[in-house]
PDB file of N, CA and C in Angstrom:
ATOM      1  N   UNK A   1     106.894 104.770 114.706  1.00  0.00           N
ATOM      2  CA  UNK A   1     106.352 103.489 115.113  1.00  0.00           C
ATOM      3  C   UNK A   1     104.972 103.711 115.708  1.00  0.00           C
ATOM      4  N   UNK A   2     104.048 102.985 115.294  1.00  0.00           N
ATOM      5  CA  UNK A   2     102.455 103.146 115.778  1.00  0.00           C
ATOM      6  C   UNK A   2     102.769 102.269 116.901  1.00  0.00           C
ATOM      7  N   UNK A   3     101.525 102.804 117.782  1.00  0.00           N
ATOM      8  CA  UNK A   3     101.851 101.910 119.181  1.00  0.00           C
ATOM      9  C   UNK A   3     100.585 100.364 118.859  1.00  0.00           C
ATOM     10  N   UNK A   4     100.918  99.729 119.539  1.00  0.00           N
ATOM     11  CA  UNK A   4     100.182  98.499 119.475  1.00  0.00           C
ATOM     12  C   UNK A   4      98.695  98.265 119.924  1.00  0.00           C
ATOM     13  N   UNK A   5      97.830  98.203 119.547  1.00  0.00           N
ATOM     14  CA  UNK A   5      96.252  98.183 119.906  1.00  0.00           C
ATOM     15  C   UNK A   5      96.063  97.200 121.256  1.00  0.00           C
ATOM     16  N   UNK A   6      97.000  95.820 120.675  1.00  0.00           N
ATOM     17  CA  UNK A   6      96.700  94.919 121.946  1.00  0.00           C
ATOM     18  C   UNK A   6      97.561  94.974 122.767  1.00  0.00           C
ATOM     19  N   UNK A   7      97.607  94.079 124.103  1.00  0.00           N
ATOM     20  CA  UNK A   7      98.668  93.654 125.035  1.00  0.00           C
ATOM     21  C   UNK A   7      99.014  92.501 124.916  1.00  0.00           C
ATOM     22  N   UNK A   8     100.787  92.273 124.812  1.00  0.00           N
ATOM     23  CA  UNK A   8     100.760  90.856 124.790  1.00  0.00           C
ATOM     24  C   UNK A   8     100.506  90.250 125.944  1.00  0.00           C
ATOM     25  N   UNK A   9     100.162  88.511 125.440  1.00  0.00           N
ATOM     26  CA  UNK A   9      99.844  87.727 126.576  1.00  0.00           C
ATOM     27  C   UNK A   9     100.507  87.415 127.630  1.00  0.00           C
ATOM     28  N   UNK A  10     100.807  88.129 128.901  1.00  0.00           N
ATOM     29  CA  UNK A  10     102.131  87.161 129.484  1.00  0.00           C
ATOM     30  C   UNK A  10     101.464  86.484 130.436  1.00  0.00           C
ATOM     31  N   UNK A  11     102.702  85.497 130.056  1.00  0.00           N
ATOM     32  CA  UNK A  11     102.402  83.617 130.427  1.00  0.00           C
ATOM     33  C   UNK A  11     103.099  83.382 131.623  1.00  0.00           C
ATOM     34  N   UNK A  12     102.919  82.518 132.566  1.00  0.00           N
ATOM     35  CA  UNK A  12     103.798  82.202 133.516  1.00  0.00           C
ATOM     36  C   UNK A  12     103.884  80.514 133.048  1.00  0.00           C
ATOM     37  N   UNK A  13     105.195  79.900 134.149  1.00  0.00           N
ATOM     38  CA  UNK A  13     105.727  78.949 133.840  1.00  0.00           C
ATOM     39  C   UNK A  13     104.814  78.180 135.485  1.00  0.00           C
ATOM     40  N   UNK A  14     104.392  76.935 135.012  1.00  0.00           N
ATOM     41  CA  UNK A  14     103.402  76.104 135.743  1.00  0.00           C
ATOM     42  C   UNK A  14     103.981  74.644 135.797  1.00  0.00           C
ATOM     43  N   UNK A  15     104.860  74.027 137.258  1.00  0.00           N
ATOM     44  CA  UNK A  15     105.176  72.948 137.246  1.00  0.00           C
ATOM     45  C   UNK A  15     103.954  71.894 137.464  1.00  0.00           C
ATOM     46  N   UNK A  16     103.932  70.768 136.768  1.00  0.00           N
ATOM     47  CA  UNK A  16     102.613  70.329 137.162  1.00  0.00           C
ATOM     48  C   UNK A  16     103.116  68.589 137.564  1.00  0.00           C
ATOM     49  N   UNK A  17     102.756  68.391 138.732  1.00  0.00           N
ATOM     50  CA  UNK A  17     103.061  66.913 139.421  1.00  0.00           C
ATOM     51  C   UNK A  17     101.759  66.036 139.616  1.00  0.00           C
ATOM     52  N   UNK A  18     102.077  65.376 138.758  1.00  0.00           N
ATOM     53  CA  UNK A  18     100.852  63.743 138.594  1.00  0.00           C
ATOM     54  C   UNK A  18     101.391  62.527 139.788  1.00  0.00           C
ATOM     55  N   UNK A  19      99.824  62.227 140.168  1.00  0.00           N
ATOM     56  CA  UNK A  19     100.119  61.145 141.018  1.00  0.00           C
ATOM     57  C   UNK A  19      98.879  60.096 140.566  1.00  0.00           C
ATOM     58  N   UNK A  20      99.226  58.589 141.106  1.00  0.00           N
ATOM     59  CA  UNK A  20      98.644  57.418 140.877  1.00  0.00           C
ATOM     60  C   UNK A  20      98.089  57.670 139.835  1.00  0.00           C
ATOM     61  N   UNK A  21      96.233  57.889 139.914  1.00  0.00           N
ATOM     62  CA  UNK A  21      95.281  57.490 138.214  1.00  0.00           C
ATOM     63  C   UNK A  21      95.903  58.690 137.542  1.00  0.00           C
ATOM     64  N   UNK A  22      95.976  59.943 138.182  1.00  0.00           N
ATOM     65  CA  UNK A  22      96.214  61.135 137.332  1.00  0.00           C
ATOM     66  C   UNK A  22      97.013  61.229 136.321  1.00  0.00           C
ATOM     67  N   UNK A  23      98.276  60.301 136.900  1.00  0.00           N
ATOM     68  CA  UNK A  23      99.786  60.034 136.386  1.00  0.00           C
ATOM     69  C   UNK A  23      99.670  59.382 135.298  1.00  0.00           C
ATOM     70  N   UNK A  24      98.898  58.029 135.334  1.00  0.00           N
ATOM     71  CA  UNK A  24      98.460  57.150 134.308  1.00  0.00           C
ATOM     72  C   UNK A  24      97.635  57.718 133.265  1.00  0.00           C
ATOM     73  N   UNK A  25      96.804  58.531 133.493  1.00  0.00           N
ATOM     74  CA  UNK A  25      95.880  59.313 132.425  1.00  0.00           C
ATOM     75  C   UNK A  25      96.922  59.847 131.563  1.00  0.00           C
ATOM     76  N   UNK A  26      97.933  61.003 132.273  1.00  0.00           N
ATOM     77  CA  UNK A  26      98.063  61.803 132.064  1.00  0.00           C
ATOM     78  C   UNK A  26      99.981  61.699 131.120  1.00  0.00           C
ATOM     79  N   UNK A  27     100.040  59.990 131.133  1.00  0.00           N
ATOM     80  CA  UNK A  27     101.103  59.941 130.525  1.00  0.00           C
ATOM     81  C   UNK A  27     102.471  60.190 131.243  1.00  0.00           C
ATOM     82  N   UNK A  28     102.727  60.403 132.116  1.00  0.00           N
ATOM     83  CA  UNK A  28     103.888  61.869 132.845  1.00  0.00           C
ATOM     84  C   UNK A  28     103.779  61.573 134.451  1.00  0.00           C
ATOM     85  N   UNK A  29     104.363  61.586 134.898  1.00  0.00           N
ATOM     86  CA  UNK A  29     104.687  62.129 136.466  1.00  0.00           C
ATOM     87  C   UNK A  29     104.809  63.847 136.273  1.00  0.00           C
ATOM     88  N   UNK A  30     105.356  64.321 135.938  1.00  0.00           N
ATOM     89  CA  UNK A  30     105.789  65.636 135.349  1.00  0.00           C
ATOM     90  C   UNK A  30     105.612  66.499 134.294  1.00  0.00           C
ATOM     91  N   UNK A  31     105.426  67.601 134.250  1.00  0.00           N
ATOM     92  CA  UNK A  31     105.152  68.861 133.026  1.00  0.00           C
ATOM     93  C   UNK A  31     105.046  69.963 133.344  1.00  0.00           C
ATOM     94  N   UNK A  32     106.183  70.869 132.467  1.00  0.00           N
ATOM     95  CA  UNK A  32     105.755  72.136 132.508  1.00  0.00           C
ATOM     96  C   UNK A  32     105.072  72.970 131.336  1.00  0.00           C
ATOM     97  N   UNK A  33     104.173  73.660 131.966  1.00  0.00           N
ATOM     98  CA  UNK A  33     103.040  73.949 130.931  1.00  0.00           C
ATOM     99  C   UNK A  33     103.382  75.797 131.365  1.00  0.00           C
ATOM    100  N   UNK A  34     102.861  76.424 130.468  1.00  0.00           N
ATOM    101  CA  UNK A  34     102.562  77.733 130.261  1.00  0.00           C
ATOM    102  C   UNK A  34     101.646  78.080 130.859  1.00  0.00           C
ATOM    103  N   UNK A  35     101.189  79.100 130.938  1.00  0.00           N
ATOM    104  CA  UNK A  35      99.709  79.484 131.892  1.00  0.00           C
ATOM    105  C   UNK A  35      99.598  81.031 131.249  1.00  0.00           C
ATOM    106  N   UNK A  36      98.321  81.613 131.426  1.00  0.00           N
ATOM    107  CA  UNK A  36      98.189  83.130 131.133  1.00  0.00           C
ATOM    108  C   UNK A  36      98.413  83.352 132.513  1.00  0.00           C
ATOM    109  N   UNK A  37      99.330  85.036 133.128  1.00  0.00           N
ATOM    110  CA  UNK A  37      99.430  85.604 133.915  1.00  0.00           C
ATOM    111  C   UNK A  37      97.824  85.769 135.022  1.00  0.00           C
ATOM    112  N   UNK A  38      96.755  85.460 134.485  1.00  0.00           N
ATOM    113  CA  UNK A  38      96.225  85.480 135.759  1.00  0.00           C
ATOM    114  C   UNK A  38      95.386  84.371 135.779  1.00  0.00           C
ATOM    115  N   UNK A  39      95.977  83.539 135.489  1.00  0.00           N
ATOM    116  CA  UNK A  39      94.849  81.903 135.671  1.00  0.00           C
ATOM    117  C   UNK A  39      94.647  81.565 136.758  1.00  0.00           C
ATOM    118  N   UNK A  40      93.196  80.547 136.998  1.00  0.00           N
ATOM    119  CA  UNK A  40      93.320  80.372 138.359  1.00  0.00           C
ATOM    120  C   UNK A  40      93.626  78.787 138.307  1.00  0.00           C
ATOM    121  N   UNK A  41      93.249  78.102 139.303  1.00  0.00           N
ATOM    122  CA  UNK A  41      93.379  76.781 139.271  1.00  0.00           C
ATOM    123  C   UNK A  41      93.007  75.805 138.331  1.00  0.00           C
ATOM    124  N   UNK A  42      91.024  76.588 138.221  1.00  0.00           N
ATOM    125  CA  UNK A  42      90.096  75.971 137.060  1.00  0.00           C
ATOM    126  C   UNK A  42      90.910  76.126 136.169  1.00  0.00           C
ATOM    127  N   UNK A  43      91.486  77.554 135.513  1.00  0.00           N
ATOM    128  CA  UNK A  43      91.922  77.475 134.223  1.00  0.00           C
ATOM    129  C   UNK A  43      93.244  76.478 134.137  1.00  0.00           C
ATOM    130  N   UNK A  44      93.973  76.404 134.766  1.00  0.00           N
ATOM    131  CA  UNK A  44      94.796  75.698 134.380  1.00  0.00           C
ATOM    132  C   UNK A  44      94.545  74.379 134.369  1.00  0.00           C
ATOM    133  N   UNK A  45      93.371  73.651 135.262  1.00  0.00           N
ATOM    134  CA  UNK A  45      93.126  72.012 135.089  1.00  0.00           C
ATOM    135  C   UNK A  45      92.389  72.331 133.770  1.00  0.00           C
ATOM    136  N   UNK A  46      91.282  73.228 133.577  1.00  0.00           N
ATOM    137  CA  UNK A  46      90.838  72.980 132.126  1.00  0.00           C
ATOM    138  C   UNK A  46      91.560  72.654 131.147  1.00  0.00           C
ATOM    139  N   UNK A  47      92.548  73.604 130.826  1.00  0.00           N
ATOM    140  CA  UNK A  47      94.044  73.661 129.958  1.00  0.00           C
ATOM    141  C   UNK A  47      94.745  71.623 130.477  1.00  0.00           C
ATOM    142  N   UNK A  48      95.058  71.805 131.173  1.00  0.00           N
ATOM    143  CA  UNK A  48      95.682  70.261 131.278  1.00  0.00           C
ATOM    144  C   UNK A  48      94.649  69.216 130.701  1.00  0.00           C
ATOM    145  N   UNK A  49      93.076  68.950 131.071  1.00  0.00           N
ATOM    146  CA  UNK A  49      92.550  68.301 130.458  1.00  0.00           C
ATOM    147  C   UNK A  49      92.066  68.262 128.855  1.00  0.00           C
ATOM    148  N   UNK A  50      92.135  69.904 128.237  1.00  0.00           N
ATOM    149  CA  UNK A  50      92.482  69.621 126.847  1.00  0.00           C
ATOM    150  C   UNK A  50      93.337  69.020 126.292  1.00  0.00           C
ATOM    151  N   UNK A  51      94.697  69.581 127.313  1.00  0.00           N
ATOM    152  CA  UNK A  51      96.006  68.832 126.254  1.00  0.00           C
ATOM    153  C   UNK A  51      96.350  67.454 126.015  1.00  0.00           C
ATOM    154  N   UNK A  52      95.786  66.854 127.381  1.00  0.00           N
ATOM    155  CA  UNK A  52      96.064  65.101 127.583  1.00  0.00           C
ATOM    156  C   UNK A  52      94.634  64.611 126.810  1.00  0.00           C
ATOM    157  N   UNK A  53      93.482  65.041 126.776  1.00  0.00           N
ATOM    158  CA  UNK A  53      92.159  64.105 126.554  1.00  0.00           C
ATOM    159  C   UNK A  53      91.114  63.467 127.909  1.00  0.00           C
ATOM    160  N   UNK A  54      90.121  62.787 127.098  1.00  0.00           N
ATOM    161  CA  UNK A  54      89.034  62.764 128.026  1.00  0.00           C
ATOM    162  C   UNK A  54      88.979  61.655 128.736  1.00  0.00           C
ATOM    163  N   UNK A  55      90.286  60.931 128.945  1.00  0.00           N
ATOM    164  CA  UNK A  55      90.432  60.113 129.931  1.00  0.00           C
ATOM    165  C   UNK A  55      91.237  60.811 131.148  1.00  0.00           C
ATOM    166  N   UNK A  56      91.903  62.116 131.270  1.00  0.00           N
ATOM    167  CA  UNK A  56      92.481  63.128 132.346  1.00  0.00           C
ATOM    168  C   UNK A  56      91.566  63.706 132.557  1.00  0.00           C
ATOM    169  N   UNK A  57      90.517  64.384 131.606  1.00  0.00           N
ATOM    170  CA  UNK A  57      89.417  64.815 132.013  1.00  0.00           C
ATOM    171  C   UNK A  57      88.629  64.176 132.610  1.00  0.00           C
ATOM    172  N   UNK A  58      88.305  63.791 133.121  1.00  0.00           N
ATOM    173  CA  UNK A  58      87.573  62.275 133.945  1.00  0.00           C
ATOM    174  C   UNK A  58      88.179  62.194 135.261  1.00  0.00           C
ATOM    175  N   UNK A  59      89.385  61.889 134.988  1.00  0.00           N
ATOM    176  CA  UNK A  59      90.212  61.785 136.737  1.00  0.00           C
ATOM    177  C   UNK A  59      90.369  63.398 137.590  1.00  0.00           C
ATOM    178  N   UNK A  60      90.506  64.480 136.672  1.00  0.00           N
ATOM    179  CA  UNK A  60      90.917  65.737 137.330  1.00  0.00           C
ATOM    180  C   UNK A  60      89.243  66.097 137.724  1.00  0.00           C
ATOM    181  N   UNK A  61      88.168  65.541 137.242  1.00  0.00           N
ATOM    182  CA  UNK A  61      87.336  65.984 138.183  1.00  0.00           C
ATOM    183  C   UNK A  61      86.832  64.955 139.694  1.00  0.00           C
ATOM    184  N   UNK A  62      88.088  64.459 140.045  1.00  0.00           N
ATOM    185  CA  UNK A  62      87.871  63.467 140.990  1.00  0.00           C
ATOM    186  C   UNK A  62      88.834  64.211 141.766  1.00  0.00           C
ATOM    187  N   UNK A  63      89.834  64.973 141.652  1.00  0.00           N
ATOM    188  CA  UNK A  63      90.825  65.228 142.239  1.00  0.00           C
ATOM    189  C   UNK A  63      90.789  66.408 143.408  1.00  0.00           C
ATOM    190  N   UNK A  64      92.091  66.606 143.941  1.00  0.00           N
ATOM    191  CA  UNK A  64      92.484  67.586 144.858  1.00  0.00           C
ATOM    192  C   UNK A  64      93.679  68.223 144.208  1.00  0.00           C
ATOM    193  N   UNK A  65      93.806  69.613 144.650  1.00  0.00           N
ATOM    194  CA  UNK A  65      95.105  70.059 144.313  1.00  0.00           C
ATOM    195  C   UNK A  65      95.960  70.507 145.262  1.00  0.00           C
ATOM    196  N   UNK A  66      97.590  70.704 145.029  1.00  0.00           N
ATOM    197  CA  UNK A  66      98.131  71.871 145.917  1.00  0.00           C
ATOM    198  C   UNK A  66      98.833  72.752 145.306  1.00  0.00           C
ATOM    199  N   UNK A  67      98.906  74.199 145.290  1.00  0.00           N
ATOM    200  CA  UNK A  67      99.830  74.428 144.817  1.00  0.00           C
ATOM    201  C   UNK A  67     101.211  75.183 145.738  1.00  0.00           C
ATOM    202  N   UNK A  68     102.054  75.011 145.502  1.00  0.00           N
ATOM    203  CA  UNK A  68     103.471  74.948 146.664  1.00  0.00           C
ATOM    204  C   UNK A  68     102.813  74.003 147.732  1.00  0.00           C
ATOM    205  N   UNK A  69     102.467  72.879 147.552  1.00  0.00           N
ATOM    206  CA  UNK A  69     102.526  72.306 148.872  1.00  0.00           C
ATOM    207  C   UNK A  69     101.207  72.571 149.688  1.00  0.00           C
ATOM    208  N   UNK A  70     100.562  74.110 149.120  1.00  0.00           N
ATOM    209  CA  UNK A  70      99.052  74.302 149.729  1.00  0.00           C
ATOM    210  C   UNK A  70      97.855  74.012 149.492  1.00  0.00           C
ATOM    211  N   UNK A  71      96.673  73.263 149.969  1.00  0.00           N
ATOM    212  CA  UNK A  71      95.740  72.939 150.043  1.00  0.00           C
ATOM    213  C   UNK A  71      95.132  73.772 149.019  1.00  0.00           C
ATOM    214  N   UNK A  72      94.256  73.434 147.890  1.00  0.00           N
ATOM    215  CA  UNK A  72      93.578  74.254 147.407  1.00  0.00           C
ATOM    216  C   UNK A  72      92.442  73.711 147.718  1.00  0.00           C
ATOM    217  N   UNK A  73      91.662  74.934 148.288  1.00  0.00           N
ATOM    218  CA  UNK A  73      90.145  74.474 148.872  1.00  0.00           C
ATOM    219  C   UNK A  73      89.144  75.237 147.686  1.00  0.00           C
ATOM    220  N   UNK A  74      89.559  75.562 146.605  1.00  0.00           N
ATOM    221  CA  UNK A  74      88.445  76.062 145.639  1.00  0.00           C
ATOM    222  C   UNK A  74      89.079  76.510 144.093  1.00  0.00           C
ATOM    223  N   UNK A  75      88.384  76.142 142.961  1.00  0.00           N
ATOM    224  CA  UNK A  75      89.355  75.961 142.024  1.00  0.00           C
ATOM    225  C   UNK A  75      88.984  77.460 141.388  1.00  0.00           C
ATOM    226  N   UNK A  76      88.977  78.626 142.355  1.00  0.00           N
ATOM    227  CA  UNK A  76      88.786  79.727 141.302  1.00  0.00           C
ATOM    228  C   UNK A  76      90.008  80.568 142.188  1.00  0.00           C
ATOM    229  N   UNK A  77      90.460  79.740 143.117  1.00  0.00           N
ATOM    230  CA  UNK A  77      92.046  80.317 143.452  1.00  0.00           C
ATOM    231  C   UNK A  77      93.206  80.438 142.286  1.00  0.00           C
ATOM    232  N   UNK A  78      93.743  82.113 142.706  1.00  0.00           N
ATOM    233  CA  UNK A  78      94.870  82.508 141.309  1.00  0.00           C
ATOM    234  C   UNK A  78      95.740  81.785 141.694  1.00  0.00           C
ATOM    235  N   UNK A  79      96.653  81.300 140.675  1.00  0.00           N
ATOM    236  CA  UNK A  79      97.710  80.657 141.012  1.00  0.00           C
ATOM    237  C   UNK A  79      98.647  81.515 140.987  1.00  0.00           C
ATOM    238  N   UNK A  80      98.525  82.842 140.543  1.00  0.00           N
ATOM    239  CA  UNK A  80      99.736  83.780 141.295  1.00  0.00           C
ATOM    240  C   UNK A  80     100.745  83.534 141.211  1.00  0.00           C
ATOM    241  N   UNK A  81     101.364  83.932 142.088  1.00  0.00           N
ATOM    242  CA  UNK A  81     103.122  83.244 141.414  1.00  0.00           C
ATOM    243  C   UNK A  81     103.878  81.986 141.842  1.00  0.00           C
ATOM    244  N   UNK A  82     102.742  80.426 142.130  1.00  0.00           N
ATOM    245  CA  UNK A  82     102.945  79.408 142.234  1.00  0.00           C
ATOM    246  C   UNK A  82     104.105  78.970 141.190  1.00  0.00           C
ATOM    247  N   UNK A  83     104.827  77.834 142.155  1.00  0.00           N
ATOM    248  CA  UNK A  83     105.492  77.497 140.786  1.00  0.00           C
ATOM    249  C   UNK A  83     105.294  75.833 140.392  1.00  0.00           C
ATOM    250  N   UNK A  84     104.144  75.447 141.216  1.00  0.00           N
ATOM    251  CA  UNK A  84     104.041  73.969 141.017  1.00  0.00           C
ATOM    252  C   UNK A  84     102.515  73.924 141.780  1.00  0.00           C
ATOM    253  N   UNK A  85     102.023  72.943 140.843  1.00  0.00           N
ATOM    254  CA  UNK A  85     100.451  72.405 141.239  1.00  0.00           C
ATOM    255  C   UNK A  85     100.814  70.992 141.137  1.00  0.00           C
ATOM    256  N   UNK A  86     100.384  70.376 142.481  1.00  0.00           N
ATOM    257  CA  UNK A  86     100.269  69.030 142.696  1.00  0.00           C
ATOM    258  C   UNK A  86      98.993  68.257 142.105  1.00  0.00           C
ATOM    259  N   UNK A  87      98.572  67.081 141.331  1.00  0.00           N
ATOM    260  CA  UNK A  87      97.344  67.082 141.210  1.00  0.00           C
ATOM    261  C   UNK A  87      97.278  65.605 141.804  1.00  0.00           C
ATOM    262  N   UNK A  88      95.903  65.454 142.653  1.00  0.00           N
ATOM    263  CA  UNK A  88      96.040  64.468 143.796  1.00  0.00           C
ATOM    264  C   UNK A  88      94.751  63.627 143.256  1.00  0.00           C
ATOM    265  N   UNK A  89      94.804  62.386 142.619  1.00  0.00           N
ATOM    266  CA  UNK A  89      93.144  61.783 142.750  1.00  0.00           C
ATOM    267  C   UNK A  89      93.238  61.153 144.200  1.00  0.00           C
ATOM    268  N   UNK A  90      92.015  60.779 144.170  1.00  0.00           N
ATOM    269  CA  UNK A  90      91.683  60.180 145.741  1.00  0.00           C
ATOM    270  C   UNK A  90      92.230  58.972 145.976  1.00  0.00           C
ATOM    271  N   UNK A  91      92.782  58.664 147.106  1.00  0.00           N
ATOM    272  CA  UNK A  91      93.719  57.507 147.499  1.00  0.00           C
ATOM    273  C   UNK A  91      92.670  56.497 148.146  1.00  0.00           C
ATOM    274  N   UNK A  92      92.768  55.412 147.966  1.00  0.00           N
ATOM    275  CA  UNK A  92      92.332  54.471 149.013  1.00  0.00           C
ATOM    276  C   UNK A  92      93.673  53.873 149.764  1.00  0.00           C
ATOM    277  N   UNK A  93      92.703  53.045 151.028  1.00  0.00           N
ATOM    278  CA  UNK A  93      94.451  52.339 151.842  1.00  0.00           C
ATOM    279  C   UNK A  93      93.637  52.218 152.738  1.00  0.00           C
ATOM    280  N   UNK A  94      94.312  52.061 153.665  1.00  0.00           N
ATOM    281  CA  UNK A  94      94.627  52.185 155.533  1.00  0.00           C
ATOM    282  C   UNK A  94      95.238  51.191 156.356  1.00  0.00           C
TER     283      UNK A  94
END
């Protein structure tokens, strides 16, 4: 058996939670998507706004994220071994 030139890709499993416009863009409250083993945040909103179109693309650059529940303060954070990204557009109220 010859050994293999490349490495395969490994993927992790990425829960992804839509709220208000995001939700509406994005078809879903819910999805689990695939990810490459070292994506960061960017890559994975990039990846979400290909798959839905350029009306998610539009709202996810309005947005906030979390992933487990944590603040993401910069989208070149790994998502590591998250198992859920919240995606937050901006709320009005009070």
């Amino acid at each position: 058996m010859t050994p293999s030139l490349t490495t395969p890709l490994v993927t992790r499993t990425l829960t992804v939670r839509y709220f208000a416009a995001a939700k509406a863009a994005a078809g879903t409250g819910e999805e689990t998507v695939e990810i490459p083993g070292g994506a960061t945040v960017a890559d994975a909103v990039a990846a979400l706004g290909t798959a839905h179109g350029p009306e998610l693309e539009q709202v996810l650059l309005r947005c906030s994220f979390l992933l487990d529940e944590v603040a993401v303060r910069d989208r070149s954070t790994a998502v590591g071994g998250a198992a859920t990204l919240d995606v937050l557009p901006p709320f009005a109220g009070g």
